[in-house]
PDB file of N, CA and C in Angstrom:
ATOM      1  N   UNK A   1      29.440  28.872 -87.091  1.00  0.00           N
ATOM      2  CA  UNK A   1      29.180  28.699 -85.686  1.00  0.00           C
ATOM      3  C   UNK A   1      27.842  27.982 -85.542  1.00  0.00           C
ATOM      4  N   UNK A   2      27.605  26.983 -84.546  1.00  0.00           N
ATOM      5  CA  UNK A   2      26.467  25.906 -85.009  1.00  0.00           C
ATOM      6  C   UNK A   2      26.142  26.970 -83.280  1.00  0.00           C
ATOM      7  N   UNK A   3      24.884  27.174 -83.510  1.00  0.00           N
ATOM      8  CA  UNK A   3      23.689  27.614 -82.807  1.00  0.00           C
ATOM      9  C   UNK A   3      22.753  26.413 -81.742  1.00  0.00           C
ATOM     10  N   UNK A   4      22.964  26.065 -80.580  1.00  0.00           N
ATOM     11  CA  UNK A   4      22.585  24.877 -79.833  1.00  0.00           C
ATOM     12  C   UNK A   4      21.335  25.706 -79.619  1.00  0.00           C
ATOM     13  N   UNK A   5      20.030  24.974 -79.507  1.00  0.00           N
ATOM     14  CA  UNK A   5      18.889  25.194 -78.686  1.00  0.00           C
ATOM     15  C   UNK A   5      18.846  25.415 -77.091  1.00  0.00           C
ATOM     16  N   UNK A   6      18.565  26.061 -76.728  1.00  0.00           N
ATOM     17  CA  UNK A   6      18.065  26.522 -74.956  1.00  0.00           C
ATOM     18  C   UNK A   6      17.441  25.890 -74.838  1.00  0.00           C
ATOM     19  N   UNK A   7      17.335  24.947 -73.467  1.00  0.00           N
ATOM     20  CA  UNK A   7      16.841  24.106 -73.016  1.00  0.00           C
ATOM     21  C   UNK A   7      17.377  23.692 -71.222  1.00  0.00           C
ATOM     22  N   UNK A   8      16.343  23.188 -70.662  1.00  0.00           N
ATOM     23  CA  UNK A   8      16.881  23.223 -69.081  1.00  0.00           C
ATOM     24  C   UNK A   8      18.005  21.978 -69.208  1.00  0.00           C
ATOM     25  N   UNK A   9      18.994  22.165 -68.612  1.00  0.00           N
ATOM     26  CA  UNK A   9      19.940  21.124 -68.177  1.00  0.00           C
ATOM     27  C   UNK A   9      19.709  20.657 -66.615  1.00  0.00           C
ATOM     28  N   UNK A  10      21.168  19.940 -66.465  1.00  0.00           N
ATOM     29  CA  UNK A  10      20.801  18.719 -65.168  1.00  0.00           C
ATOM     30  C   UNK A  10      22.280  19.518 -64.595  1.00  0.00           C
ATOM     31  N   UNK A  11      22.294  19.593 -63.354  1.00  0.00           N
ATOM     32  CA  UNK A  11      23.558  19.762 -62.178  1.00  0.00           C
ATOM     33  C   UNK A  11      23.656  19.088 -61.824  1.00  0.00           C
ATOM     34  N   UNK A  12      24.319  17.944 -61.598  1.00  0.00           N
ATOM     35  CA  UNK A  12      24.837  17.187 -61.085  1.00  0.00           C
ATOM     36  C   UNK A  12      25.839  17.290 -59.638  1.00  0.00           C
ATOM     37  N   UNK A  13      25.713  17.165 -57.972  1.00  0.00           N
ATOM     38  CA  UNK A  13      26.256  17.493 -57.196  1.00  0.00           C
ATOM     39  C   UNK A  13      26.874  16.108 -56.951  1.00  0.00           C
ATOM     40  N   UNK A  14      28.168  16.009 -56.723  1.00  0.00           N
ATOM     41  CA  UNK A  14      28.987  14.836 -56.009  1.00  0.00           C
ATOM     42  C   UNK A  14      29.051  14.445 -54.382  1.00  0.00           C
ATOM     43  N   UNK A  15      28.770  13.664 -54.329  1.00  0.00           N
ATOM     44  CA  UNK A  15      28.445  13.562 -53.262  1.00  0.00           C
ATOM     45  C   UNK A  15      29.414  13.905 -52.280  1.00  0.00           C
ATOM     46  N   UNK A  16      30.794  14.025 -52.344  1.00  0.00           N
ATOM     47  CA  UNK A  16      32.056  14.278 -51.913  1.00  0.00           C
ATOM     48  C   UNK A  16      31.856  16.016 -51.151  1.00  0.00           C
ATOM     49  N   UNK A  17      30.817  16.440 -52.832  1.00  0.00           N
ATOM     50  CA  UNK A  17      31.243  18.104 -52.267  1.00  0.00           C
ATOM     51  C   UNK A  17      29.722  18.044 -51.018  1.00  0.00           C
ATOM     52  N   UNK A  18      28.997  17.803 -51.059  1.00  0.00           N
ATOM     53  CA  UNK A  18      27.994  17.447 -49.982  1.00  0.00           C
ATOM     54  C   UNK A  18      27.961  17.214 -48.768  1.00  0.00           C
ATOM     55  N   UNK A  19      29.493  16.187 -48.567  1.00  0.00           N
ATOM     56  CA  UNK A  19      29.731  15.841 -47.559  1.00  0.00           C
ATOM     57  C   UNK A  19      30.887  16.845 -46.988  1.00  0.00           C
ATOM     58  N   UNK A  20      31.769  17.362 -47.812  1.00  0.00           N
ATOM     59  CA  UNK A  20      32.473  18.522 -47.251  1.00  0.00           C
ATOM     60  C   UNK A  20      31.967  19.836 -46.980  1.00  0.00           C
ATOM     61  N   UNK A  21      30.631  20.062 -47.382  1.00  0.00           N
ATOM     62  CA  UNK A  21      29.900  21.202 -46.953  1.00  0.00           C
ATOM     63  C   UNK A  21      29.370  20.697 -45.272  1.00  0.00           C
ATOM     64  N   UNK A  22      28.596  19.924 -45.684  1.00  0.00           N
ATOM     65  CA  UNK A  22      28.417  19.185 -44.095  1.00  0.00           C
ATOM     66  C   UNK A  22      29.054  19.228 -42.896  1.00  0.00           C
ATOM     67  N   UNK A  23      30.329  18.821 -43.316  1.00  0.00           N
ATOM     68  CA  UNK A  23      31.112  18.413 -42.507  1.00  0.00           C
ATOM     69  C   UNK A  23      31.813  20.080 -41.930  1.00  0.00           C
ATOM     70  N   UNK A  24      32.096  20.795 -43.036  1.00  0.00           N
ATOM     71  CA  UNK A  24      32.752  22.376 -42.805  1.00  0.00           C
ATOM     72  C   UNK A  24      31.836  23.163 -41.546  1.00  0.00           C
ATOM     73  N   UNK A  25      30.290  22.961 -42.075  1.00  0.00           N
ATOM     74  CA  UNK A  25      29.064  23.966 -41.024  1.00  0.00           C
ATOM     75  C   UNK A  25      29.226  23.082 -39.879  1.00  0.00           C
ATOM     76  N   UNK A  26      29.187  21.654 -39.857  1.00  0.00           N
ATOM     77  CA  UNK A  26      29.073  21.356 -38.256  1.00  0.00           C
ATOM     78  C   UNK A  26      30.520  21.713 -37.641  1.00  0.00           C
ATOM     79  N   UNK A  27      31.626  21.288 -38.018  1.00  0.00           N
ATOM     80  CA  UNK A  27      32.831  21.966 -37.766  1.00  0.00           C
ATOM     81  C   UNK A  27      32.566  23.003 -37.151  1.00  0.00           C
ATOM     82  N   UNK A  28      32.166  24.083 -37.942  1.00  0.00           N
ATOM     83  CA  UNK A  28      31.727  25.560 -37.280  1.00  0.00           C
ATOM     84  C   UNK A  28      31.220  26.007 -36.284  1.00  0.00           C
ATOM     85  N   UNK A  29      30.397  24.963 -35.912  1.00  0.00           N
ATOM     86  CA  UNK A  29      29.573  25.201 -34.552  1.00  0.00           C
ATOM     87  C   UNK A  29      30.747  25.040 -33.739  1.00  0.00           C
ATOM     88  N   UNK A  30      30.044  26.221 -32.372  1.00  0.00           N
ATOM     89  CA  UNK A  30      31.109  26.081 -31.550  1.00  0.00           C
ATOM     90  C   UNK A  30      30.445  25.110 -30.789  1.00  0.00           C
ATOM     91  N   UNK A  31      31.493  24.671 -29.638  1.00  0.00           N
ATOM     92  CA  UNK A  31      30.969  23.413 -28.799  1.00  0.00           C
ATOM     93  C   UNK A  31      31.277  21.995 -29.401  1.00  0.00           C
ATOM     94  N   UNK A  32      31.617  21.800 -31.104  1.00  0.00           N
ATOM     95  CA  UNK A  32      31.802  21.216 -31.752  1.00  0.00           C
ATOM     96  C   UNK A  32      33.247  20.882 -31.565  1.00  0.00           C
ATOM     97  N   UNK A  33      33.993  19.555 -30.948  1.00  0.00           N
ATOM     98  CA  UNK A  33      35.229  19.204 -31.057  1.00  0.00           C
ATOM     99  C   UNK A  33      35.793  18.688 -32.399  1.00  0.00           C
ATOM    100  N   UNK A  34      35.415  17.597 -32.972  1.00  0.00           N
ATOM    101  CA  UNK A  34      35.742  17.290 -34.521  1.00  0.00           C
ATOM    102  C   UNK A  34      34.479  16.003 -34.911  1.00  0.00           C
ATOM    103  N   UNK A  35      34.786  15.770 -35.875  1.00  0.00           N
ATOM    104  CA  UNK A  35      33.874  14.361 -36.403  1.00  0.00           C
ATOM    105  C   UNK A  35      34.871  13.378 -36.061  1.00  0.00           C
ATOM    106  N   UNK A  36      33.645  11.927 -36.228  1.00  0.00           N
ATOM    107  CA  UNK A  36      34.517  10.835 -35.601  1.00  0.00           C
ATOM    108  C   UNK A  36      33.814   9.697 -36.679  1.00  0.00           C
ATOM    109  N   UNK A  37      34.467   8.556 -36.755  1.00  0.00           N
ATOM    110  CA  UNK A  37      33.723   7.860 -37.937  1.00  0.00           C
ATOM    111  C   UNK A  37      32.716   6.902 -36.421  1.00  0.00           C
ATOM    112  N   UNK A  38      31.896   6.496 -37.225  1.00  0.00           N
ATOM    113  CA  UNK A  38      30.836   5.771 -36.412  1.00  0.00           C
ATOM    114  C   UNK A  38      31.075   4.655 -35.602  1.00  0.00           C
ATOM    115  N   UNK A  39      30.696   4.323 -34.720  1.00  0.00           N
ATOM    116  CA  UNK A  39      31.592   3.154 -34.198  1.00  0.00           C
ATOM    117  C   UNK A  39      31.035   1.822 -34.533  1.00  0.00           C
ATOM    118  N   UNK A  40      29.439   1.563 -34.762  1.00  0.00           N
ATOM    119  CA  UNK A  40      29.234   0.645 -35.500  1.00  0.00           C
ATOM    120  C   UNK A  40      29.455   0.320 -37.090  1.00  0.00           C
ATOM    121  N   UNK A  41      30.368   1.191 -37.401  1.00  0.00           N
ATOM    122  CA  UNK A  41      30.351   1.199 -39.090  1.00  0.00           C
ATOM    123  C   UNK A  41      32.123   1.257 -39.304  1.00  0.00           C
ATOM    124  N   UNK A  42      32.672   0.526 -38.151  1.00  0.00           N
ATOM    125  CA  UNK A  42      34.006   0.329 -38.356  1.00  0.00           C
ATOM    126  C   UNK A  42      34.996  -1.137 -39.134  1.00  0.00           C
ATOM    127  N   UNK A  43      33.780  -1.797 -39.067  1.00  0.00           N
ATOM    128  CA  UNK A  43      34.203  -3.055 -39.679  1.00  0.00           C
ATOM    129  C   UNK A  43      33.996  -2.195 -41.311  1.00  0.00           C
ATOM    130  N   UNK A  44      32.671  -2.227 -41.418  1.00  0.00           N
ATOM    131  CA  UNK A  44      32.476  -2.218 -43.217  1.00  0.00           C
ATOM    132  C   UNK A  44      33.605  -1.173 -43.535  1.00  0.00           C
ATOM    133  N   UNK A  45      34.161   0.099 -42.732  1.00  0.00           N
ATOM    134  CA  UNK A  45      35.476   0.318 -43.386  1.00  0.00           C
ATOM    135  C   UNK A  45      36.347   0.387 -43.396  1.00  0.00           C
ATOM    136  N   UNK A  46      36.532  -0.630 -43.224  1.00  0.00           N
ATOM    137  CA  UNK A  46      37.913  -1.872 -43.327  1.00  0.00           C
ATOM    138  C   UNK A  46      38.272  -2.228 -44.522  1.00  0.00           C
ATOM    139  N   UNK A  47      36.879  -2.575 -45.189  1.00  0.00           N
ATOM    140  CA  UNK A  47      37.071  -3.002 -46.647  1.00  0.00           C
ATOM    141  C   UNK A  47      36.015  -2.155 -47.512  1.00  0.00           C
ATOM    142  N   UNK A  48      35.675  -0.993 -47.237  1.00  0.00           N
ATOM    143  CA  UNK A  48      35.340   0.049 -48.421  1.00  0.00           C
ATOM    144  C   UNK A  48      35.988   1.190 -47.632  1.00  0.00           C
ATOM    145  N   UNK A  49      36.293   1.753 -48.306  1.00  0.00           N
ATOM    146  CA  UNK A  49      36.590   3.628 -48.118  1.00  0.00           C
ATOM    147  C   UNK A  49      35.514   3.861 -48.325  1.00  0.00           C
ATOM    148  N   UNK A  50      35.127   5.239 -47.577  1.00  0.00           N
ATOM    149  CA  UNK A  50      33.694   6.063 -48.259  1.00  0.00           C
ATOM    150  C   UNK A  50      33.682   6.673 -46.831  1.00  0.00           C
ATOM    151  N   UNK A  51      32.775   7.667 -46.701  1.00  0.00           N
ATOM    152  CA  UNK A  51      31.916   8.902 -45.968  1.00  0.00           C
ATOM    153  C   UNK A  51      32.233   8.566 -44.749  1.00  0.00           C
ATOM    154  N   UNK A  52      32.342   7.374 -44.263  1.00  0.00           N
ATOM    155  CA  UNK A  52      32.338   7.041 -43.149  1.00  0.00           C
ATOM    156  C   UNK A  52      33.515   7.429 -42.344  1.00  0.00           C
ATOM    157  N   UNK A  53      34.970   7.596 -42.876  1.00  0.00           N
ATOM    158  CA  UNK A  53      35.955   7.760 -42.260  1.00  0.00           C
ATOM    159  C   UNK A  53      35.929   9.512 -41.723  1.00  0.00           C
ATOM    160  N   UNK A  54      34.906  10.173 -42.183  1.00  0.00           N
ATOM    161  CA  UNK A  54      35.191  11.974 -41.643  1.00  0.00           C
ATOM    162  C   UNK A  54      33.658  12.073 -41.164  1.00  0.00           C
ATOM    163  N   UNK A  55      33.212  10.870 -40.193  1.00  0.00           N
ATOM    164  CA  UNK A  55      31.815  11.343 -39.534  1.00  0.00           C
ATOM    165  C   UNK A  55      30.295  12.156 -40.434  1.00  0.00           C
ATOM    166  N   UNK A  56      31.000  11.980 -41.700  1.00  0.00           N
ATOM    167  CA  UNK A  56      29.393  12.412 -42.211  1.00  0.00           C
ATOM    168  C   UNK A  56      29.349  11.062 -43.204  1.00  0.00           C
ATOM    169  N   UNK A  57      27.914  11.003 -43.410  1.00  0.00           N
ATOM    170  CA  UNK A  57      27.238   9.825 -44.136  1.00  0.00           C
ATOM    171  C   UNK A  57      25.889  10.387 -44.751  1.00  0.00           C
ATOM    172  N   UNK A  58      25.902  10.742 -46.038  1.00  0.00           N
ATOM    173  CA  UNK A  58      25.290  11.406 -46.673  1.00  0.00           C
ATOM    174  C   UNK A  58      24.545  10.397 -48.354  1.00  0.00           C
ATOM    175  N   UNK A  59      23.384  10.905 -48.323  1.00  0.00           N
ATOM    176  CA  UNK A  59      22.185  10.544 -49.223  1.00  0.00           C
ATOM    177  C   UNK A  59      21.521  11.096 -49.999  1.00  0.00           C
ATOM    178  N   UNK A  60      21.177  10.790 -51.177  1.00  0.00           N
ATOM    179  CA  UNK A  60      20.419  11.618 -52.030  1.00  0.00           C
ATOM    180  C   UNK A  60      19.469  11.341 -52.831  1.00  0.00           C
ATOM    181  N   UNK A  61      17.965  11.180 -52.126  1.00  0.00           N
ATOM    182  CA  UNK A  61      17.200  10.717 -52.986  1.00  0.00           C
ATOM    183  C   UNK A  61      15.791  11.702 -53.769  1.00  0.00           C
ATOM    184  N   UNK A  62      15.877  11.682 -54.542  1.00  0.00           N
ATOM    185  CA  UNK A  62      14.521  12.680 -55.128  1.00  0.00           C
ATOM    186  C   UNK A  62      15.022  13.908 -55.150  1.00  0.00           C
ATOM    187  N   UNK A  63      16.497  14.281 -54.957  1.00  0.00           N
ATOM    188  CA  UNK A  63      17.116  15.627 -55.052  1.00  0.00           C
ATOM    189  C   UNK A  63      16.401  16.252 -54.077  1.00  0.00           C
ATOM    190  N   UNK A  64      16.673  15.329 -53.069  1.00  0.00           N
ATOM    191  CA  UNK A  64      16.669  15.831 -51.622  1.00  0.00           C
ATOM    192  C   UNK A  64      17.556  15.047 -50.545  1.00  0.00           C
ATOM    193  N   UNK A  65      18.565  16.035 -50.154  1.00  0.00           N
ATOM    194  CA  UNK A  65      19.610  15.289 -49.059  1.00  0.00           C
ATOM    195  C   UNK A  65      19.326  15.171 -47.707  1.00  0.00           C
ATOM    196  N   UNK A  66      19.822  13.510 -47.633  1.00  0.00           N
ATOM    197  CA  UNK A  66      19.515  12.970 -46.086  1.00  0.00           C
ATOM    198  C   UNK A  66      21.063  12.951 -45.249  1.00  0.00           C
ATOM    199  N   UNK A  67      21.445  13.363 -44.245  1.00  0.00           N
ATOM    200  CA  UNK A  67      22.557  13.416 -43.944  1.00  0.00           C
ATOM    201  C   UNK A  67      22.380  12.639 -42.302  1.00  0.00           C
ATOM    202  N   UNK A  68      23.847  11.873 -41.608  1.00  0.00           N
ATOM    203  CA  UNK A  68      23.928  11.595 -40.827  1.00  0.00           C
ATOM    204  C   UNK A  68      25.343  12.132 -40.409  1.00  0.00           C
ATOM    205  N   UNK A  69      25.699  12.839 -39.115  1.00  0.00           N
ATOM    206  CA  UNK A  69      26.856  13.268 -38.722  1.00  0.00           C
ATOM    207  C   UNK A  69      27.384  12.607 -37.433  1.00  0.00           C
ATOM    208  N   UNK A  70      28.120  12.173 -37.350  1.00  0.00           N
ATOM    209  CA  UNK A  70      28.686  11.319 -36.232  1.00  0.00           C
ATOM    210  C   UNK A  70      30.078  12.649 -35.625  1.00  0.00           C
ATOM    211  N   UNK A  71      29.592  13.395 -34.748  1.00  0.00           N
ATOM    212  CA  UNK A  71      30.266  14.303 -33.900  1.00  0.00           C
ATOM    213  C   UNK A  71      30.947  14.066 -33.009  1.00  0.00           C
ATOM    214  N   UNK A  72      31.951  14.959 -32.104  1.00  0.00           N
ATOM    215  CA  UNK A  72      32.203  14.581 -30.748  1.00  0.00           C
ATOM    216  C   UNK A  72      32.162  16.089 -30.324  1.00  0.00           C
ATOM    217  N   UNK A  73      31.977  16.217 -28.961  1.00  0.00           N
ATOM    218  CA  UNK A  73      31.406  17.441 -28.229  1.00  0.00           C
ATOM    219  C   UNK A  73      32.371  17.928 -27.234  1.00  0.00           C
ATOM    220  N   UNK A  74      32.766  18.721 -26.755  1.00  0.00           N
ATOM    221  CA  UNK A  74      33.386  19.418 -25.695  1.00  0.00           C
ATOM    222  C   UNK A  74      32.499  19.513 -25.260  1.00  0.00           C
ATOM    223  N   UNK A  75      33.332  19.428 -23.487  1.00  0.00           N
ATOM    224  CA  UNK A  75      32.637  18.916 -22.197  1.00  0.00           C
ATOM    225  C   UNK A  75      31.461  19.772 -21.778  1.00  0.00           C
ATOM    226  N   UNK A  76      32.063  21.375 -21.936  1.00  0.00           N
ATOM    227  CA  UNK A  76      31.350  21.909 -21.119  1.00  0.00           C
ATOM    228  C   UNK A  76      30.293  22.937 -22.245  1.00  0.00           C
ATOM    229  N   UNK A  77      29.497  22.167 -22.701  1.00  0.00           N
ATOM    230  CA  UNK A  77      28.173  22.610 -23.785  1.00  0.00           C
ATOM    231  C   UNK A  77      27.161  21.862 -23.276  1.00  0.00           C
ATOM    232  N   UNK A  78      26.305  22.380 -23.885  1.00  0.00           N
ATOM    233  CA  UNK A  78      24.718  21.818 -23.503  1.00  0.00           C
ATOM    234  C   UNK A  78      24.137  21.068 -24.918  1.00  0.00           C
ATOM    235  N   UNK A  79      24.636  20.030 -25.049  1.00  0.00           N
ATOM    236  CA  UNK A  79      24.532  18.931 -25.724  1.00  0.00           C
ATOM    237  C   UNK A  79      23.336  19.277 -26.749  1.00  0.00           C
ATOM    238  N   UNK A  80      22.140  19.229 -26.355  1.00  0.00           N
ATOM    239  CA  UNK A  80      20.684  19.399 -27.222  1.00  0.00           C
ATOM    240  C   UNK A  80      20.959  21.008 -28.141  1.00  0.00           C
ATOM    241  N   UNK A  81      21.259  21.580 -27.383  1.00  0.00           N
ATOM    242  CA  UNK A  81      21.180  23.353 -28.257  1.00  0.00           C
ATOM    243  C   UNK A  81      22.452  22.983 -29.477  1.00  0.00           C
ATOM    244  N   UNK A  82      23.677  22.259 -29.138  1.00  0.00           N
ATOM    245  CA  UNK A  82      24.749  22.218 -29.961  1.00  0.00           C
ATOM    246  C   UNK A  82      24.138  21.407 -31.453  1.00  0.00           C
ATOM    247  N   UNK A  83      23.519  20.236 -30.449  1.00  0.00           N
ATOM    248  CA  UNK A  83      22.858  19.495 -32.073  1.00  0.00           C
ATOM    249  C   UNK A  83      22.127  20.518 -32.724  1.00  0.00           C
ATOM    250  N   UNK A  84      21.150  20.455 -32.090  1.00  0.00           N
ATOM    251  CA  UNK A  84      20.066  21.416 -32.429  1.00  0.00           C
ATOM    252  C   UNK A  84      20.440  22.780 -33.854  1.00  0.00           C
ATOM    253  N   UNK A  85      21.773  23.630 -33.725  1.00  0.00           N
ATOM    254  CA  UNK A  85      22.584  24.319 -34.197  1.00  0.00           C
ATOM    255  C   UNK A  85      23.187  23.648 -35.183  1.00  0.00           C
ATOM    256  N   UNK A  86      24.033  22.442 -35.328  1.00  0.00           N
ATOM    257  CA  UNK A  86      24.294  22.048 -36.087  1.00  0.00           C
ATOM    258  C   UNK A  86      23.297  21.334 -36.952  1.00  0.00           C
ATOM    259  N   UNK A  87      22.351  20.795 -36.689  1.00  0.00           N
ATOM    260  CA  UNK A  87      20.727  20.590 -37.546  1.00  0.00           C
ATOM    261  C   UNK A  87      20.660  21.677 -39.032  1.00  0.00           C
ATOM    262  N   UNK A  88      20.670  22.622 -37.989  1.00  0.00           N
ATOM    263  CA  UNK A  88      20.205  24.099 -38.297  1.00  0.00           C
ATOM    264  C   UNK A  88      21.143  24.472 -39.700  1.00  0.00           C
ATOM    265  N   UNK A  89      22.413  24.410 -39.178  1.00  0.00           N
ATOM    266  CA  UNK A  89      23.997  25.420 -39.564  1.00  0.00           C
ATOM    267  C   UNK A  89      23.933  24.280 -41.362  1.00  0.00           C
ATOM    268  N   UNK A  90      23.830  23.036 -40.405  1.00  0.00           N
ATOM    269  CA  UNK A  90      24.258  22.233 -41.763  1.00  0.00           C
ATOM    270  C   UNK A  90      23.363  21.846 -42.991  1.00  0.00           C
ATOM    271  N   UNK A  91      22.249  22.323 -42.657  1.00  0.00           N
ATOM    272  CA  UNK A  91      20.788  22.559 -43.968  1.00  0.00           C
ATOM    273  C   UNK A  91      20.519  23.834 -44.120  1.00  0.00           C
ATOM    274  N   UNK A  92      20.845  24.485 -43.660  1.00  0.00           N
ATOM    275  CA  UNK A  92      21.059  26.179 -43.987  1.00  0.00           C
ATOM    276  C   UNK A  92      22.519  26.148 -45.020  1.00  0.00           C
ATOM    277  N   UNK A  93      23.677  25.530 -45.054  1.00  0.00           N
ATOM    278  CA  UNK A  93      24.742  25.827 -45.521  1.00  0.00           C
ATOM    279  C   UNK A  93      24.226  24.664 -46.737  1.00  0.00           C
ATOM    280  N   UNK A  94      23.454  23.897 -47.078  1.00  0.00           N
ATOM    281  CA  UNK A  94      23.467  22.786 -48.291  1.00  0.00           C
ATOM    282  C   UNK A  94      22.236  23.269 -48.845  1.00  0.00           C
ATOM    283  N   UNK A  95      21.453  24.339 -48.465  1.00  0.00           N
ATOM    284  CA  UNK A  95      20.065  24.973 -49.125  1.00  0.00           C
ATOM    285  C   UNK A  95      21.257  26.139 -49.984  1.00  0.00           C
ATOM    286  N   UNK A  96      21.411  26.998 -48.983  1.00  0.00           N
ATOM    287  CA  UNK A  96      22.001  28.138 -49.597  1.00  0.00           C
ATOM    288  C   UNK A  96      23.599  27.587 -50.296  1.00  0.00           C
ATOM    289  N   UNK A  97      24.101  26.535 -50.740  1.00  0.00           N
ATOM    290  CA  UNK A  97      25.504  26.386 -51.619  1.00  0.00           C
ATOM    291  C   UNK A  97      24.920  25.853 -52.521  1.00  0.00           C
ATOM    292  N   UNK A  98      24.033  24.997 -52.803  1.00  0.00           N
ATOM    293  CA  UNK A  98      23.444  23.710 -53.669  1.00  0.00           C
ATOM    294  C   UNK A  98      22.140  23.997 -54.467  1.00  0.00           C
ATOM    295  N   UNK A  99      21.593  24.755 -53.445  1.00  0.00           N
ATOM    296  CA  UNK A  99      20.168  25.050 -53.533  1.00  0.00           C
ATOM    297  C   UNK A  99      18.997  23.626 -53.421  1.00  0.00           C
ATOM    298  N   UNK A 100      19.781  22.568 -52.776  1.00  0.00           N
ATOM    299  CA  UNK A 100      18.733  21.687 -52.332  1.00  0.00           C
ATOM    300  C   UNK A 100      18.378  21.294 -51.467  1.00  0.00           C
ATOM    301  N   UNK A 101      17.301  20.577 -51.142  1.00  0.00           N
ATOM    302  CA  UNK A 101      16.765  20.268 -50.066  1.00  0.00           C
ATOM    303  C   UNK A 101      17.112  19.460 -49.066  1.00  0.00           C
ATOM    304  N   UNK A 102      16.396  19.419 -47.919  1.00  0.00           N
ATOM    305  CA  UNK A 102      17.218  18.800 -47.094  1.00  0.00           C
ATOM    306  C   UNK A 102      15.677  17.857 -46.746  1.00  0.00           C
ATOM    307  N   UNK A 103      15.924  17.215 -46.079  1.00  0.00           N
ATOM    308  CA  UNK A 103      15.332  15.756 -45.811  1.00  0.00           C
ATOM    309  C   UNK A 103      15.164  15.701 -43.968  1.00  0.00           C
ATOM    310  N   UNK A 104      16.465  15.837 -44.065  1.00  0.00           N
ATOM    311  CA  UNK A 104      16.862  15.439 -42.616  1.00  0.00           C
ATOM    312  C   UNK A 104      17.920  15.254 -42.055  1.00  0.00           C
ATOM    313  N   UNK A 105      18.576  15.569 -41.136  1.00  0.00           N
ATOM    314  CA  UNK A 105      19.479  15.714 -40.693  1.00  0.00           C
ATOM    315  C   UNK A 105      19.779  14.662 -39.715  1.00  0.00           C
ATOM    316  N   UNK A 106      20.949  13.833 -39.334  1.00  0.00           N
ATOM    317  CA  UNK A 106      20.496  13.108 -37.720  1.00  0.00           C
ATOM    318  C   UNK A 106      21.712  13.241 -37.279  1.00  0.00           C
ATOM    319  N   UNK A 107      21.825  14.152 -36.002  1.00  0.00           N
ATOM    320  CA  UNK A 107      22.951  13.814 -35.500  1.00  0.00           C
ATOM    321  C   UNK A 107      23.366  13.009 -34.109  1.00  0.00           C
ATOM    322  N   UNK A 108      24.445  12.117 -34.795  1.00  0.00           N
ATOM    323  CA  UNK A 108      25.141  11.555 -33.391  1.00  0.00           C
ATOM    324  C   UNK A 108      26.159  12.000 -32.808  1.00  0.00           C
ATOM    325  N   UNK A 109      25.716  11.800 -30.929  1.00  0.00           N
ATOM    326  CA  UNK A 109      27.015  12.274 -30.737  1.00  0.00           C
ATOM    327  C   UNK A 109      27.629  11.144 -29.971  1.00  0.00           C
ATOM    328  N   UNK A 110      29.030  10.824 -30.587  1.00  0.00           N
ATOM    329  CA  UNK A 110      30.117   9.823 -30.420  1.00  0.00           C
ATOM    330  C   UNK A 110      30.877   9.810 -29.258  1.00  0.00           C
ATOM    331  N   UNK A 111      31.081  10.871 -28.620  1.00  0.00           N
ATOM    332  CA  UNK A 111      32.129  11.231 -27.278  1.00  0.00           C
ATOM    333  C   UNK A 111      31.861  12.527 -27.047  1.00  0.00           C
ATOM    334  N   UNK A 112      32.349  12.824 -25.786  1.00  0.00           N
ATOM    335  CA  UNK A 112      32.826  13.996 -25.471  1.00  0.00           C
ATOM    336  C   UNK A 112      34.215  14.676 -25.247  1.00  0.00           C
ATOM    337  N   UNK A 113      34.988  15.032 -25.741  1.00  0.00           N
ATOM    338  CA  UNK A 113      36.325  15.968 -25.400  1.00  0.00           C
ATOM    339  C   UNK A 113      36.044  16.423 -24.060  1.00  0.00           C
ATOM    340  N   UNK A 114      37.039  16.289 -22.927  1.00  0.00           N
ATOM    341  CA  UNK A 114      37.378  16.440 -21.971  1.00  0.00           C
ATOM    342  C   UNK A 114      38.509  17.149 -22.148  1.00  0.00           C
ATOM    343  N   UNK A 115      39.067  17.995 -21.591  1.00  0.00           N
ATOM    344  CA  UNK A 115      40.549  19.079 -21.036  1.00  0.00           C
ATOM    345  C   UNK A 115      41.250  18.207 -20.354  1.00  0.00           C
ATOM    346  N   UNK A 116      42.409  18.314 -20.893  1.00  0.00           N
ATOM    347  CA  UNK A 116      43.331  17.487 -20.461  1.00  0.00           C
ATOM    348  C   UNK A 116      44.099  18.352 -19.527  1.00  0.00           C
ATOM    349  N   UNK A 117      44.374  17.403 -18.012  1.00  0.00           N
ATOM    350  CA  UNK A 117      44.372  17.955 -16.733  1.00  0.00           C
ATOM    351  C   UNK A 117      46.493  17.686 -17.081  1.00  0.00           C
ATOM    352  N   UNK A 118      47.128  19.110 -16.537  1.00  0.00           N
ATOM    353  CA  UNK A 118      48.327  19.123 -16.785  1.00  0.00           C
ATOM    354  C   UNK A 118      48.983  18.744 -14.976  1.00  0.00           C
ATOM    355  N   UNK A 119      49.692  17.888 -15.206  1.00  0.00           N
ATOM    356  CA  UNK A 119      50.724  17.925 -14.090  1.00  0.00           C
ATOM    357  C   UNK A 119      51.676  19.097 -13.344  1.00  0.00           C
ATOM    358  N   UNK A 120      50.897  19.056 -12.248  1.00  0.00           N
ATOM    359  CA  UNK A 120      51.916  20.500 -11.690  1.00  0.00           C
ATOM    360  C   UNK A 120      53.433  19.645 -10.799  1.00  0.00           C
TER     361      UNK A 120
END
């Protein structure tokens, strides 16, 4: 049996699982309708796939994550406290799964969800 030396290793996080943590905590917030992909970032994916199509857009430099979330909101919330929460929800949920840092958060919000009025 060959005996390896102890020594610190490297974790490696994908950026995939980063962005599905992201994307799960703002989800969570209530007031939160769904993600939306960006509306200026609809040409470039056209011809790349990537982050952009599920409203998060995520970064990693110095093993510290920069995230951008492109949201949409139901009507009747108070816009600033909802970001504000999701700020919060989604560097609280990538400290405590990952154990890394966060940078910054920015969120946009893309639309609002309105209730759809039924015909009597």
């Amino acid at each position: 049996m060959t005996n390896y030396p102890a020594g610190p290793g490297k974790t490696t996080i994908a950026i995939d699982v980063l962005t599905t943590i992201a994307r799960l905590a703002a989800l969570n917030v209530p007031g939160v309708s769904r993600m939306c992909p960006p509306a200026g970032k609809a040409v470039k994916g056209l011809f790349r796939r990537g982050q952009h199509e599920d409203g998060t857009v995520i970064e990693v430099k110095d093993d510290t994550v920069y995230a951008d979330l492109y949201i949409v909101l139901l009507s009747d919330v108070n816009i600033r406290d909802v970001c504000r929460r999701v700020q919060s929800e989604v560097a609280r949920s990538i400290t405590d799964m990952v154990g890394m840092q966060v940078g910054r958060i920015n969120v946009h919000v893309e639309d609002i969800d309105y209730p759809q009025e039924t015909e009597a």
